[in-house]
N, C-alpha and C. Protein backbone atom coordinates (compact mmCIF):
# COMPACT_ATOMS: atom_id res chain seq x y z
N UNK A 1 16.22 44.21 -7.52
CA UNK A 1 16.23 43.83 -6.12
C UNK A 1 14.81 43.77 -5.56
N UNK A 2 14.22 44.45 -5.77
CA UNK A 2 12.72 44.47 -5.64
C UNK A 2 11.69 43.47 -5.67
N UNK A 3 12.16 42.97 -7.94
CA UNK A 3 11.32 41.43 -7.55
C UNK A 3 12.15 40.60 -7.14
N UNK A 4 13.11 40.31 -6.56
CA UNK A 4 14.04 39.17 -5.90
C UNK A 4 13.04 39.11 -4.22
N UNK A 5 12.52 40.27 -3.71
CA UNK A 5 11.98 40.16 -2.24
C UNK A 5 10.53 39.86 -2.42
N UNK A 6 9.39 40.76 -3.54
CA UNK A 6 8.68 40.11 -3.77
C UNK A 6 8.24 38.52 -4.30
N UNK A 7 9.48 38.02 -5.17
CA UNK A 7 9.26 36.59 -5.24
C UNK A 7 9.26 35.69 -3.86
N UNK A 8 10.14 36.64 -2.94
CA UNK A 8 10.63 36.05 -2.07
C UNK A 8 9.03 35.61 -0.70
N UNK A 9 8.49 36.92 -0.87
CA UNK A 9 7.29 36.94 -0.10
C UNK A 9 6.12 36.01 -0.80
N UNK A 10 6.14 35.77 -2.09
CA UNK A 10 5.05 34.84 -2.28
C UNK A 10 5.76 33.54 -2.30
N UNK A 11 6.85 33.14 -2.53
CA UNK A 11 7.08 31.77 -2.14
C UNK A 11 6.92 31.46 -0.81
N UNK A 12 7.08 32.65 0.54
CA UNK A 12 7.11 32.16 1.38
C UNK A 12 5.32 31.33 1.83
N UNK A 13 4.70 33.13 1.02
CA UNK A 13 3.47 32.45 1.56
C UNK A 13 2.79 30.99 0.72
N UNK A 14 3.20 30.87 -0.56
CA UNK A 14 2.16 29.69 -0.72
C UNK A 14 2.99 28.36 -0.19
N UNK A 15 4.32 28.31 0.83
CA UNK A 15 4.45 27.23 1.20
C UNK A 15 4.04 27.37 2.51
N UNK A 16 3.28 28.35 3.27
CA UNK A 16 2.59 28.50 4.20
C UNK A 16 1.32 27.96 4.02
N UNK A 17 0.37 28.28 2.54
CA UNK A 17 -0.45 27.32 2.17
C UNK A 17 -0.44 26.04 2.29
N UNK A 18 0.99 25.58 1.66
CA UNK A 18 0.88 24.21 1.48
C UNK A 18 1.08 22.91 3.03
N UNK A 19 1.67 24.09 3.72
CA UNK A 19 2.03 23.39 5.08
C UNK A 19 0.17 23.23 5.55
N UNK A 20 -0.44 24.38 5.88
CA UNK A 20 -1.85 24.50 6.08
C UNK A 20 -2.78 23.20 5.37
N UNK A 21 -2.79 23.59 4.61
CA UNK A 21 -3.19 22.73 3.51
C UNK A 21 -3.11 21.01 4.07
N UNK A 22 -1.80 20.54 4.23
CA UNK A 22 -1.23 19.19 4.61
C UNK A 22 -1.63 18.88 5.61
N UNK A 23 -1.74 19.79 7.10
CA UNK A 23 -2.17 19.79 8.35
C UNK A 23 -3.40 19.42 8.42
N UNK A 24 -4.37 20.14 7.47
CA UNK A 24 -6.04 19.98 7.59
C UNK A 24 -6.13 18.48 7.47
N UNK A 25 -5.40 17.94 6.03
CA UNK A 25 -5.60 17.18 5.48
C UNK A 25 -5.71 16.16 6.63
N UNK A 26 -4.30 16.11 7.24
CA UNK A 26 -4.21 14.64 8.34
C UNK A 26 -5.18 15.30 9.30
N UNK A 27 -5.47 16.06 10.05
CA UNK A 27 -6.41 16.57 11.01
C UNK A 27 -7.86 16.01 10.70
N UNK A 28 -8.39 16.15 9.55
CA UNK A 28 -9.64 15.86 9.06
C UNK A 28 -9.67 14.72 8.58
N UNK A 29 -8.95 14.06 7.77
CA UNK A 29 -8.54 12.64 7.23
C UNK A 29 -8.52 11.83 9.35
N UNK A 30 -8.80 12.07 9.98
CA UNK A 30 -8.37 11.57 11.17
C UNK A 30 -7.01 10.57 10.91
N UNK A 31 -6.34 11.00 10.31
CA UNK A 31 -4.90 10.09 10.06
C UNK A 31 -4.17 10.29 11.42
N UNK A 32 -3.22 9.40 11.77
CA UNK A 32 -1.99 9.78 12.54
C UNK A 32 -0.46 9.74 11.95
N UNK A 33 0.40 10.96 13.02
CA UNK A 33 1.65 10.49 12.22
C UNK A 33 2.15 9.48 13.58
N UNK A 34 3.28 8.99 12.93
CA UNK A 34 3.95 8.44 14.10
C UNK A 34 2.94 7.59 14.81
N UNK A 35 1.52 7.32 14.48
CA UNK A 35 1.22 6.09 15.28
C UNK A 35 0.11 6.70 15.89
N UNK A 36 0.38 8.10 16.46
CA UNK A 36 -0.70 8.53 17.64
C UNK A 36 -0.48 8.18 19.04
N UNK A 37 -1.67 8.66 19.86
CA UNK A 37 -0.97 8.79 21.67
C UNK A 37 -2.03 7.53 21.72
N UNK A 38 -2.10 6.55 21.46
CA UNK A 38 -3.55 5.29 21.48
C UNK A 38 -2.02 4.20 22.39
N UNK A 39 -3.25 3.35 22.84
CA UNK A 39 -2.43 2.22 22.86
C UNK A 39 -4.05 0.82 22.81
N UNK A 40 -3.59 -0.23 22.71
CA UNK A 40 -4.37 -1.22 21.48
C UNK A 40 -4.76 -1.79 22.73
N UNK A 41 -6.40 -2.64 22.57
CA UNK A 41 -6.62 -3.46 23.13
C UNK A 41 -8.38 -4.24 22.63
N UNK A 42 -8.28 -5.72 23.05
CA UNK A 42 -9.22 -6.43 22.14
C UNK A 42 -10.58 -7.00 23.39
N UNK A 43 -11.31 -7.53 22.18
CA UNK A 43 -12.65 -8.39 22.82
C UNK A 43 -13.02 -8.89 21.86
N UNK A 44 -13.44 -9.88 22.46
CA UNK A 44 -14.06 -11.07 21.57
C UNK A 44 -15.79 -10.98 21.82
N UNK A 45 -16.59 -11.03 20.46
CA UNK A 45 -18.00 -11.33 20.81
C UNK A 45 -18.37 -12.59 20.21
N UNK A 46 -19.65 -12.59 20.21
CA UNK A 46 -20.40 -13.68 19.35
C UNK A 46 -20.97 -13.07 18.19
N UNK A 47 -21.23 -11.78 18.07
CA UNK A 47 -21.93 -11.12 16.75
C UNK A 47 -21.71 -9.69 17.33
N UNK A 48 -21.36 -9.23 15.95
CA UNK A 48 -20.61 -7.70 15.62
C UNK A 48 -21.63 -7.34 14.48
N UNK A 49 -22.48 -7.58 14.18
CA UNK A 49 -23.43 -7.39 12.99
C UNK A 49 -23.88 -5.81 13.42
N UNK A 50 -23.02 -5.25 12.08
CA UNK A 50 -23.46 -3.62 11.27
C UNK A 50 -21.94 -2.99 11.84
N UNK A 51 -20.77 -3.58 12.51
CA UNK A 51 -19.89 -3.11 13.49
C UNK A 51 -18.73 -2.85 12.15
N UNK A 52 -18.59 -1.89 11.81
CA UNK A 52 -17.27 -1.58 11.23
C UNK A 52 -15.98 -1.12 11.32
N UNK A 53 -14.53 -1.41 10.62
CA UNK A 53 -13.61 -0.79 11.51
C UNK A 53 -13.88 0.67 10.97
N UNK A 54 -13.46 1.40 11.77
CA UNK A 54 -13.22 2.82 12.16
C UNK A 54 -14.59 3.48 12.78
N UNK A 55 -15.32 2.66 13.53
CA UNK A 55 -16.59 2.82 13.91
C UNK A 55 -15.62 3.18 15.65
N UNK A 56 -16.88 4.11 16.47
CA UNK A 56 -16.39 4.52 17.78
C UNK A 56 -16.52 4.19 18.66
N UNK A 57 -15.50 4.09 19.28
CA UNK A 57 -15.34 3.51 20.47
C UNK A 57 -15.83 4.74 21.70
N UNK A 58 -16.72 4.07 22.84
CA UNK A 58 -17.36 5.41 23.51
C UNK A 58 -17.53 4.68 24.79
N UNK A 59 -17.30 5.39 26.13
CA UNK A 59 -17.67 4.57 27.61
C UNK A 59 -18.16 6.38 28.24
N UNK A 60 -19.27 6.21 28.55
CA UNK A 60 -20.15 7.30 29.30
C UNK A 60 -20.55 8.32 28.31
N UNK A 61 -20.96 7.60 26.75
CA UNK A 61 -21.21 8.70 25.67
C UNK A 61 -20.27 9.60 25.07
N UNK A 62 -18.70 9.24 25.38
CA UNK A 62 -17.74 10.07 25.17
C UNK A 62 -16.94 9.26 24.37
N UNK A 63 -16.27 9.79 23.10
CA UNK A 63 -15.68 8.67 22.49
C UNK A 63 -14.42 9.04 23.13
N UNK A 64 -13.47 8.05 22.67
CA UNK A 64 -12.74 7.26 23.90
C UNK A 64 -11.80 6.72 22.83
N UNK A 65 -12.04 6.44 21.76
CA UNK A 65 -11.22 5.55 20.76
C UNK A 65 -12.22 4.99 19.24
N UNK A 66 -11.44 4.44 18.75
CA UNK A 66 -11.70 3.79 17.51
C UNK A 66 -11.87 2.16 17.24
N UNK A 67 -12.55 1.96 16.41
CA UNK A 67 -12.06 0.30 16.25
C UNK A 67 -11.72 -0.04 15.29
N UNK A 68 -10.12 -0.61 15.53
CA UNK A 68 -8.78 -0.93 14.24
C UNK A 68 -9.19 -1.58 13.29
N UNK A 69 -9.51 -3.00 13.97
CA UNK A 69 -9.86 -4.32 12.96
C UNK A 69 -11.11 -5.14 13.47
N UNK A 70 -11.54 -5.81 12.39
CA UNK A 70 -12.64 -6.64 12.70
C UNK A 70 -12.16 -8.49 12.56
N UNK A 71 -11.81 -9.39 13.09
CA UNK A 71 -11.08 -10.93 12.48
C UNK A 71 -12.35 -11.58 12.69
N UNK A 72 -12.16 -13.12 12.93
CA UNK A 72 -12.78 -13.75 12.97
C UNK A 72 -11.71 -15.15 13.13
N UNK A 73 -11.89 -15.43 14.69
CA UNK A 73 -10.82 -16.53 15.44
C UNK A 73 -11.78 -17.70 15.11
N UNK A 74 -11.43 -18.09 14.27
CA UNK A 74 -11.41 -19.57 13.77
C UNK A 74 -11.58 -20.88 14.79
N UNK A 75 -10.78 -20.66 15.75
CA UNK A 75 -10.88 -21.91 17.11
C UNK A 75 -12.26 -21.95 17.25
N UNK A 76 -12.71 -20.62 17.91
CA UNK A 76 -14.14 -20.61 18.42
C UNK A 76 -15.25 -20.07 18.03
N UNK A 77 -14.78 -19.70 16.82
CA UNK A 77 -15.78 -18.33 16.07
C UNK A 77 -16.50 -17.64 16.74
N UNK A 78 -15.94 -16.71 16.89
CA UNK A 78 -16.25 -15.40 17.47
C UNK A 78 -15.38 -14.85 16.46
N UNK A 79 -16.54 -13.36 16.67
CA UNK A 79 -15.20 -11.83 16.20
C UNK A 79 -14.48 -11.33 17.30
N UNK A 80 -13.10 -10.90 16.62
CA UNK A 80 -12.33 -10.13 17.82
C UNK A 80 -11.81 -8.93 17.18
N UNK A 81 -12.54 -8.02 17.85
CA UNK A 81 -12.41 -6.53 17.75
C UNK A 81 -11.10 -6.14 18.32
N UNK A 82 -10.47 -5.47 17.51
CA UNK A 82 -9.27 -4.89 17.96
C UNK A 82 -9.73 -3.36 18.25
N UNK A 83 -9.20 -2.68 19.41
CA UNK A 83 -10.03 -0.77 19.59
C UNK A 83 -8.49 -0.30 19.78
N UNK A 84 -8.40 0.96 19.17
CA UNK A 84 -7.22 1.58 19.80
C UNK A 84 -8.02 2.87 20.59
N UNK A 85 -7.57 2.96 22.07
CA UNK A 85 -8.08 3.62 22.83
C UNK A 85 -6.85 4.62 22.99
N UNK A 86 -7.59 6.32 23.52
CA UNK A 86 -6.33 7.27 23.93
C UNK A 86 -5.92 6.93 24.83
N UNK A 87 -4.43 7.44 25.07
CA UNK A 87 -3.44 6.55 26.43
C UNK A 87 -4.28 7.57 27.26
N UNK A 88 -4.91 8.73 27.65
CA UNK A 88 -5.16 9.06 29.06
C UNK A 88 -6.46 8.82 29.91
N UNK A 89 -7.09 7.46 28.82
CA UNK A 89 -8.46 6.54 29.24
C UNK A 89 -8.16 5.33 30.28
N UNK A 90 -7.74 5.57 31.18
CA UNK A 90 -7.78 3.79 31.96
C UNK A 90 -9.16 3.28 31.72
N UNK A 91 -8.64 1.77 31.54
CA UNK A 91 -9.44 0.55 31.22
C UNK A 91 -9.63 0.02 32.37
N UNK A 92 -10.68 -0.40 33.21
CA UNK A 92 -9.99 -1.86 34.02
C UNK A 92 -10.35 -2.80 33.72
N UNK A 93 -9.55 -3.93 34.37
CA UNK A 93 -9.78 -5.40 33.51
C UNK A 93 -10.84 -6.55 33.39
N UNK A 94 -12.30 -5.34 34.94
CA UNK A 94 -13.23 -6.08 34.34
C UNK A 94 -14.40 -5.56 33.96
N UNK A 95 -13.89 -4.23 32.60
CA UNK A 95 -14.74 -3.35 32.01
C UNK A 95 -15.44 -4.61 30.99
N UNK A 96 -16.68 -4.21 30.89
CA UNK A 96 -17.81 -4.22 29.98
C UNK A 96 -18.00 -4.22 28.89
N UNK A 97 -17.64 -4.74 27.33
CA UNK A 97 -17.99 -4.28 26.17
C UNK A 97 -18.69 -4.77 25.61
N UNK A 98 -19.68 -4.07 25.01
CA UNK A 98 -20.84 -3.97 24.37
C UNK A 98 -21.10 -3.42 22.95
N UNK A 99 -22.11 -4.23 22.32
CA UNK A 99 -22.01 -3.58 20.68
C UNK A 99 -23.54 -2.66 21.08
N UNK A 100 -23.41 -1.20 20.57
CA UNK A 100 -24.74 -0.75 20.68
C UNK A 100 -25.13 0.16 19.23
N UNK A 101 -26.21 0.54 19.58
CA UNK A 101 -26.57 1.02 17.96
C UNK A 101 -27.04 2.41 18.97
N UNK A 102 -26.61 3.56 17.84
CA UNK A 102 -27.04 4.94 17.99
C UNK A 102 -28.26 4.78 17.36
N UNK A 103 -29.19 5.12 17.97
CA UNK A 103 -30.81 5.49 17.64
C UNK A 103 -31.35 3.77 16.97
N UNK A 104 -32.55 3.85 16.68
CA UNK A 104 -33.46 2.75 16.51
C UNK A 104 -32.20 1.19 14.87
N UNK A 105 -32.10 2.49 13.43
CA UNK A 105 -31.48 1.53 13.06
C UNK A 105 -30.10 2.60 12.45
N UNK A 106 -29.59 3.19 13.72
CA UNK A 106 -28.30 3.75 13.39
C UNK A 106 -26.91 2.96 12.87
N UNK A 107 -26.13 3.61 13.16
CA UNK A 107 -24.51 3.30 13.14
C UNK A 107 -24.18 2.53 14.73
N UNK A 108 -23.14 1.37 14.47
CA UNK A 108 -22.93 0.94 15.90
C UNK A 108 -21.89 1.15 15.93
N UNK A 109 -21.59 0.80 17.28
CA UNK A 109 -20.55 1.58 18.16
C UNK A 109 -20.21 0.37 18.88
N UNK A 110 -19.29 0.58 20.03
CA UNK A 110 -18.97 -0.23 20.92
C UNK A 110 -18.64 1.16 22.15
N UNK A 111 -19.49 -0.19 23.06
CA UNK A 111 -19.67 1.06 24.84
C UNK A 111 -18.88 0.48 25.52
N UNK A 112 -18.47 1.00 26.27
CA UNK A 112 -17.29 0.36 27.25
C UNK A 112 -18.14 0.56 28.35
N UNK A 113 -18.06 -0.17 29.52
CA UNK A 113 -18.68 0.17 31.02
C UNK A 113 -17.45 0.20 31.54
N UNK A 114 -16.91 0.80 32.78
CA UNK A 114 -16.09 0.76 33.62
C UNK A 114 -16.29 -0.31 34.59
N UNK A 115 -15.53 -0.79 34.88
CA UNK A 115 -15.69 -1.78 36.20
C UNK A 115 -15.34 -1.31 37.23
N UNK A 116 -14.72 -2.17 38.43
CA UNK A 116 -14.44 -1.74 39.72
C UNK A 116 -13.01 -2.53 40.20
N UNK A 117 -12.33 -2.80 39.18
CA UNK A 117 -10.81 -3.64 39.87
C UNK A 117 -10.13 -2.23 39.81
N UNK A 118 -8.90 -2.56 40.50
CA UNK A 118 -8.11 -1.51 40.79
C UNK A 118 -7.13 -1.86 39.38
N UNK A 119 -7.06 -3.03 39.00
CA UNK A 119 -6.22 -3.36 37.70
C UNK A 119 -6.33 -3.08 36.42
N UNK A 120 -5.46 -2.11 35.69
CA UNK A 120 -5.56 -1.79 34.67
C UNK A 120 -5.09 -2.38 33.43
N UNK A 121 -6.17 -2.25 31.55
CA UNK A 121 -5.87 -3.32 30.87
C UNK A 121 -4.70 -2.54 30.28
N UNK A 122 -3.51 -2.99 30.06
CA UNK A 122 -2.19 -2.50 29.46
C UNK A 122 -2.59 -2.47 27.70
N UNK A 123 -1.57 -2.20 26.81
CA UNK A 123 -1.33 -2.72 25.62
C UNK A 123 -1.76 -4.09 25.17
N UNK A 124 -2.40 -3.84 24.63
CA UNK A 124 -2.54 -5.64 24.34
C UNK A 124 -3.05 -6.48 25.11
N UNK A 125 -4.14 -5.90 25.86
CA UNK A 125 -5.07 -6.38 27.11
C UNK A 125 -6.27 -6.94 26.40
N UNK A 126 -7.03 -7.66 26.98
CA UNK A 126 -8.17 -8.19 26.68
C UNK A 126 -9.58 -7.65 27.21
N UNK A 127 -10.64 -7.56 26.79
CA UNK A 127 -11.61 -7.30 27.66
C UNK A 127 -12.67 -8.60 27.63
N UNK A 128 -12.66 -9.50 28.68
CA UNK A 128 -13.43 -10.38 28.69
C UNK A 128 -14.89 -10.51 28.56
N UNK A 129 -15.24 -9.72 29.77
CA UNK A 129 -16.86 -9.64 29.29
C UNK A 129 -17.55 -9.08 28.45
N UNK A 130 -18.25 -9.30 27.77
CA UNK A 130 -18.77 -8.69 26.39
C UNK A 130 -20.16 -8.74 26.29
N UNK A 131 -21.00 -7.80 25.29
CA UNK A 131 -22.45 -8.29 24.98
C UNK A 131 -22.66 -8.16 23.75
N UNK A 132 -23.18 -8.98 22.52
CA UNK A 132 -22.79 -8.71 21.30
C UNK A 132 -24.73 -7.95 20.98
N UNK A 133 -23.90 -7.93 19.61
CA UNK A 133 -24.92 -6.85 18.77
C UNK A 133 -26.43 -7.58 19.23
N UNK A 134 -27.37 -6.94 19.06
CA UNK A 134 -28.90 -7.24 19.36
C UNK A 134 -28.84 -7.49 18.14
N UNK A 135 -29.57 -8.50 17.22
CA UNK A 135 -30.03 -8.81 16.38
C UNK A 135 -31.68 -8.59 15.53
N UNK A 136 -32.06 -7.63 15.09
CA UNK A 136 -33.09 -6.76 15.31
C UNK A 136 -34.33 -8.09 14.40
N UNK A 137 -33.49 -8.01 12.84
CA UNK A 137 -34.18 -9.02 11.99
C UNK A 137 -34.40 -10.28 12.51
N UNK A 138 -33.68 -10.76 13.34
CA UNK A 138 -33.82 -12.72 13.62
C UNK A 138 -35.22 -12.03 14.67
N UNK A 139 -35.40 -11.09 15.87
CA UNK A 139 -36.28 -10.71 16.24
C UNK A 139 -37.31 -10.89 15.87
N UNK A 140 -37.55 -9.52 14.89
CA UNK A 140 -38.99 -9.68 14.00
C UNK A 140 -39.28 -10.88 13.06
N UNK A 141 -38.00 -11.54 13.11
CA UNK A 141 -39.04 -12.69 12.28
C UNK A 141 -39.47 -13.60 13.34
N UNK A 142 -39.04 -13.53 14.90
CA UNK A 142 -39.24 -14.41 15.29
C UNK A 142 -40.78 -14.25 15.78
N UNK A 143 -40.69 -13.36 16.30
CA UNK A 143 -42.73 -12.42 16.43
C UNK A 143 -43.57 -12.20 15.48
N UNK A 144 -43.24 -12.57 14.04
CA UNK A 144 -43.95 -12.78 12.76
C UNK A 144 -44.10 -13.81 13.17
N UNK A 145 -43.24 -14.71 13.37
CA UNK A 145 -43.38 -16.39 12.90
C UNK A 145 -43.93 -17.17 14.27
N UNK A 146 -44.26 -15.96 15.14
CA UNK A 146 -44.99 -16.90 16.24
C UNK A 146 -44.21 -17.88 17.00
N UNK A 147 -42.95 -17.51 17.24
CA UNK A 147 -42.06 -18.10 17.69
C UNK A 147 -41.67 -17.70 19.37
N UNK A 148 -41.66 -16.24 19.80
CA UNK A 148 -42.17 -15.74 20.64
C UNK A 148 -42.67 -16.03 21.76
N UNK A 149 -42.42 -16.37 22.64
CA UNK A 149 -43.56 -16.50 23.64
C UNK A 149 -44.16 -15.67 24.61
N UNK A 150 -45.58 -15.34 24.68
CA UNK A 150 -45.67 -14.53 25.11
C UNK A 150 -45.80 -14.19 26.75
């Protein structure tokens, strides 16, 4: 009877491990179950250059969300960034997005500015105004090549 309770206490605990264990995993893996508390919304630029998906989404230095997908709309060529933002971020509909780079030749991001409509972007909202990536190289070659004006 004895080892019937001791087996009983280590099975309990290493499936206490394994629950632990599974939790970290999605916690740190930044996985979601069920989807997550996000809800989706897009912008179109002219250049996303160094912009990857799962790169952060941030409005006042605070991240704010993620970015899903990267396409490329064919009609007009542009990229259209898909972001899934947390549901307790209002958007409004004539917020700001911007590609920016953390430090001189960091990781980029996308900044959100807030606007001033009282209208908020739902699911599947758009953000119209945009500013795409600075292009650092077409730059310097253009001030090598004397292209520049001063």
């Amino acid at each position: 009877m004895k080892k019937y309770s001791q087996e009983t206490v280590v099975g309990i605990f290493v499936l206490i491990g394994i629950l632990c264990v599974g939790y970290l995993t999605i916690k740190l893996g930044k996985m979601e179950l069920l989807g997550g508390d996000y809800y989706h919304i897009s912008a179109s630029f002219d250049n996303v250059a160094g912009l990857k998906p799962d790169s952060s989404v941030q409005m006042a230095g605070v991240e704010i969300g993620r970015v899903q997908s990267i396409t490329l709309n064919t009609d007009d060529y542009v990229a259209v960034v898909k972001m899934k933002i947390k549901r307790g971020v209002p958007i409004q509909e004539d917020a700001i997005a911007s590609v920016k780079t953390s430090g001189l030749i960091g990781d980029k991001y996308i900044s959100i500015q807030p606007g001033g409509s009282e209208e908020l972007l739902e699911e599947g909202g758009v953000i119209t105004d945009t500013e795409s990536a600075i292009d650092i190289e077409s730059l310097i070659s253009k001030y090598v090549f004397g292209s520049v004006k001063k």
